[in-house]
C-alpha atoms as a PDB file:
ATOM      1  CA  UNK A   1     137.277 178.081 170.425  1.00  0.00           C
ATOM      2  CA  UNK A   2     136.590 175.251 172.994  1.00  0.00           C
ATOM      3  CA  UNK A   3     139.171 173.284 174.581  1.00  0.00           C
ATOM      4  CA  UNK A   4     139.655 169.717 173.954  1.00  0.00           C
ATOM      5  CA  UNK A   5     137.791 167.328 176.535  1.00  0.00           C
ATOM      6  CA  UNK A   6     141.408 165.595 177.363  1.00  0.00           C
ATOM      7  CA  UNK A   7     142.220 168.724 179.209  1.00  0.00           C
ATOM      8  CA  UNK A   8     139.835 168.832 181.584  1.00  0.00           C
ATOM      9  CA  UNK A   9     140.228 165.132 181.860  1.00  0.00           C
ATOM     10  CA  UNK A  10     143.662 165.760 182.734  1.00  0.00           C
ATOM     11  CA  UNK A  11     143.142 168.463 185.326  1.00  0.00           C
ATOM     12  CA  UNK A  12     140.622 166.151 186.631  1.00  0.00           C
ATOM     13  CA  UNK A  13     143.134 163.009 186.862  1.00  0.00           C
ATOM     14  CA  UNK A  14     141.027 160.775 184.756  1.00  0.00           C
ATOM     15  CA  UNK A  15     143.104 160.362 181.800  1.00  0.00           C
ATOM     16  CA  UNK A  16     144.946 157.406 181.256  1.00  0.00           C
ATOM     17  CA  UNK A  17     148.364 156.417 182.186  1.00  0.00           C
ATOM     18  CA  UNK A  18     151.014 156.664 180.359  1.00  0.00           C
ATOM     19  CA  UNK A  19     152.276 152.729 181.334  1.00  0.00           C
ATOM     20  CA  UNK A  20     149.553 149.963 182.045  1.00  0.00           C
ATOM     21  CA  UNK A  21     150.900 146.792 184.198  1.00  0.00           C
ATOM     22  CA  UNK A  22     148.886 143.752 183.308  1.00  0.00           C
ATOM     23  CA  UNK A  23     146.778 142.154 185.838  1.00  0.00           C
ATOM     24  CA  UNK A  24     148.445 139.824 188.429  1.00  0.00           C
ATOM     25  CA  UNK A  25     147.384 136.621 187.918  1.00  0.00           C
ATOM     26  CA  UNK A  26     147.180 133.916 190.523  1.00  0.00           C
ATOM     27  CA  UNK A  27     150.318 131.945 191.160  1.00  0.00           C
ATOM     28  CA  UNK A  28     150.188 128.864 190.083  1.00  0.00           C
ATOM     29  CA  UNK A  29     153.387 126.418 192.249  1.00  0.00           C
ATOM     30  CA  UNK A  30     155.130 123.827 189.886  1.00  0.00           C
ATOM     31  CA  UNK A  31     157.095 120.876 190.716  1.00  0.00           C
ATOM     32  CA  UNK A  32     159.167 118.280 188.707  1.00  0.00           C
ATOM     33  CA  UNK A  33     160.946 115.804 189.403  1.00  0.00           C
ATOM     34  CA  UNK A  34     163.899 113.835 187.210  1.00  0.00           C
ATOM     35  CA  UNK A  35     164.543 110.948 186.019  1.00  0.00           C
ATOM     36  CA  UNK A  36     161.018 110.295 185.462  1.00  0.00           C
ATOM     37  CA  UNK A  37     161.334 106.690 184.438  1.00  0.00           C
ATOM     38  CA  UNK A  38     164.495 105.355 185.788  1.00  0.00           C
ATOM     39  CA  UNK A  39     165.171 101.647 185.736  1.00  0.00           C
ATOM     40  CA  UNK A  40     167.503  99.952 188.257  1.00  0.00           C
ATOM     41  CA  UNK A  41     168.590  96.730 189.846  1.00  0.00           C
ATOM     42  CA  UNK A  42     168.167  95.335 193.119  1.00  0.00           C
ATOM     43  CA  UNK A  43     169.345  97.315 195.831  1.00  0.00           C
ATOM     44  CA  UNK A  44     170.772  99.580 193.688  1.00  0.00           C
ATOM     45  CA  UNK A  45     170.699 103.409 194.464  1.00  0.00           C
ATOM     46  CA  UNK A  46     169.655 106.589 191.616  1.00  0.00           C
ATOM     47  CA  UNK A  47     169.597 110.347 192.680  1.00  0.00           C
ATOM     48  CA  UNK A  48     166.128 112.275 192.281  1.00  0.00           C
ATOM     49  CA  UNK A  49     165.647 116.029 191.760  1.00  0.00           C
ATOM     50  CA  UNK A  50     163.451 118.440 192.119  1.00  0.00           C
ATOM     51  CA  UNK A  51     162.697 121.975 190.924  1.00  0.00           C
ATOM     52  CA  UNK A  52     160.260 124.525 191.999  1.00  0.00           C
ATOM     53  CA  UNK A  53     159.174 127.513 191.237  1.00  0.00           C
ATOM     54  CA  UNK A  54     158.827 130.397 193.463  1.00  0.00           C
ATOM     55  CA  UNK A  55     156.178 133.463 194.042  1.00  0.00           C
ATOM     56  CA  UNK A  56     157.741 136.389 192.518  1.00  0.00           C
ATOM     57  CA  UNK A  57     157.989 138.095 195.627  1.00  0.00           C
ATOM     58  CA  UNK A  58     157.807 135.159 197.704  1.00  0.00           C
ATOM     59  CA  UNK A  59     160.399 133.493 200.025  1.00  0.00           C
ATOM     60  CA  UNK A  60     163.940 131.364 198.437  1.00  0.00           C
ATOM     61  CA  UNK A  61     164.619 128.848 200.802  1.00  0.00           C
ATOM     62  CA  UNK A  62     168.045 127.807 201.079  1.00  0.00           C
ATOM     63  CA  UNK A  63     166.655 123.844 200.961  1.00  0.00           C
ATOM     64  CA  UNK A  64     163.424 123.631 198.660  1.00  0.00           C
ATOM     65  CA  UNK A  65     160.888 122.942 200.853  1.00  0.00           C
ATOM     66  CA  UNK A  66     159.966 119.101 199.309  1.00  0.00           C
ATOM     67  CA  UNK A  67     159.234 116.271 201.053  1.00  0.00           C
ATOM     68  CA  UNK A  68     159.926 113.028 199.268  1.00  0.00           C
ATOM     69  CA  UNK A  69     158.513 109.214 199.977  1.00  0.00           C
ATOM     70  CA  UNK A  70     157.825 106.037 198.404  1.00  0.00           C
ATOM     71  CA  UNK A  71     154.069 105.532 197.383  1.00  0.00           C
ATOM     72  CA  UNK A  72     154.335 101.628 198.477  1.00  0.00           C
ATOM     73  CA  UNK A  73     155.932 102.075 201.863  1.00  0.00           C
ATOM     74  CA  UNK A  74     158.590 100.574 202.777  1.00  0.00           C
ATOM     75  CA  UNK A  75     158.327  97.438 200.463  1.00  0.00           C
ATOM     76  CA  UNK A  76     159.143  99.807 197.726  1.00  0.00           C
ATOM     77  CA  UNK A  77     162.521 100.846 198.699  1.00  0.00           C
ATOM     78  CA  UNK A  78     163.593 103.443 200.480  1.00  0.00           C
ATOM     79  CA  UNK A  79     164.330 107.435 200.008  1.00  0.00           C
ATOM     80  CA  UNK A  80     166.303 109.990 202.151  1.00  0.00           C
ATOM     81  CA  UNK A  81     165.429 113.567 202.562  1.00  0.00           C
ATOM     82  CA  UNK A  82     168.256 114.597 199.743  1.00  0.00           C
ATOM     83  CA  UNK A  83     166.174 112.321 197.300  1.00  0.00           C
ATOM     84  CA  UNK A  84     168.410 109.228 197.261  1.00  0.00           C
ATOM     85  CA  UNK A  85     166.582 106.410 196.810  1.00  0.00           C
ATOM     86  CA  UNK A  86     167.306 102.714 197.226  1.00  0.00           C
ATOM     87  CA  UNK A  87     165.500 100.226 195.409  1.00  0.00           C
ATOM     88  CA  UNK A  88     163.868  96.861 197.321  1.00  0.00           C
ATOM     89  CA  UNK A  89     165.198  93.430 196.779  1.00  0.00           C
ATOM     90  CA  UNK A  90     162.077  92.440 194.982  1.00  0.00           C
ATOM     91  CA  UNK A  91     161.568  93.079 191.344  1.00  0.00           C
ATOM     92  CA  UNK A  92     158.747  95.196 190.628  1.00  0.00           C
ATOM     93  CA  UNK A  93     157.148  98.721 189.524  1.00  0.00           C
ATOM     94  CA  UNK A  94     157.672 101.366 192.076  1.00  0.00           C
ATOM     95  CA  UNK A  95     156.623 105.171 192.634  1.00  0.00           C
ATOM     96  CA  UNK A  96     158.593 107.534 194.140  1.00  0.00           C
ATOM     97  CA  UNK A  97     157.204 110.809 194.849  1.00  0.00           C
ATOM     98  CA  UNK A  98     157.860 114.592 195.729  1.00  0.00           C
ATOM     99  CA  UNK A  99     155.656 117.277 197.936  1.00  0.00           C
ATOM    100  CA  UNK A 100     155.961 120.733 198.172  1.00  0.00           C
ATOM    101  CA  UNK A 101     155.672 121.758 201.667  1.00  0.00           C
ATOM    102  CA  UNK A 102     154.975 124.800 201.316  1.00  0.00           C
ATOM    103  CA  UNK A 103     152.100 123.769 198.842  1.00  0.00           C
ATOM    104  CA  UNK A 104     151.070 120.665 200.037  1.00  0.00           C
ATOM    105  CA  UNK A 105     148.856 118.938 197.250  1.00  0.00           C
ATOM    106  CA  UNK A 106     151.239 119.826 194.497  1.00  0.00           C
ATOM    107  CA  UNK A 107     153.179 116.731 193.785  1.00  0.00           C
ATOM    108  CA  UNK A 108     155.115 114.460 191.224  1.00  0.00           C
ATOM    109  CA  UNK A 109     155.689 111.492 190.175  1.00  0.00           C
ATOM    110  CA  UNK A 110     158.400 109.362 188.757  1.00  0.00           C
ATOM    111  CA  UNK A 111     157.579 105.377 188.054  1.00  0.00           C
ATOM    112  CA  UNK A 112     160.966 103.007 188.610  1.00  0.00           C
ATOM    113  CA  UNK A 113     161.014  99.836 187.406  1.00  0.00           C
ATOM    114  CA  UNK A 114     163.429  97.791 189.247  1.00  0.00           C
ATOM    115  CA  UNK A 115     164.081  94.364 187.479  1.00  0.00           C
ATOM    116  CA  UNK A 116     167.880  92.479 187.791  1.00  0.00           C
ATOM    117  CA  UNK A 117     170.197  93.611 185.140  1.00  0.00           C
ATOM    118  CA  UNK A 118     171.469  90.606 183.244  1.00  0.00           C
END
């Protein structure tokens, strides 16, 4: 009687394993930021937020590494390192916006309107 061909394939350590891990894809880093569309008066202040995502082995940084900044300089208000902004004097459409720093290149967006509340 002849033996199976798993046997030898086990003495031989080619048969499969009992537990297969998927394949590690590449990490892909995500950032949002909220509100998205916030409208505000004047001089008037609104708190952004981000949230990241992190490698699964990968550093957790007790401040997320973001860098925020108004896409229209200065003219556009201003925004601190907490992500407090403070809207110009001048009504308009403004874009505030948040880096990784430990990705740079992976950024959002949010859009604020600021127009006098009447």
């Amino acid at each position: 009687m002849r033996a199976p061909l798993l046997l030898p394939a086990l003495l031989l350590g080619l048969a499969m394993p009992t537990a297969c891990q998927a394949p590690r894809g590449k990490f892909q880093p995500i950032l949002k930021i909220t509100p998205k569309a916030p409208k505000v008066a004047p001089g008037a202040t609104v708190s952004f937020s981000a949230t990241i995502n992190y490698e699964p082995d990968g550093p957790r940084y007790p401040r997320q590494p973001v860098k925020w900044s108004v896409a229209e300089g200065e003219k556009g208000g201003t925004i601190t390192r907490a992500g407090l902004y403070t809207a110009p004097g001048l009504e308009g459409v403004y874009h505030v916006r948040a880096e990784r720093e430990d990705f740079p290149g992976v950024f959002a967006e949010a859009e604020v309107t600021v127009k006098a509340m009447r």
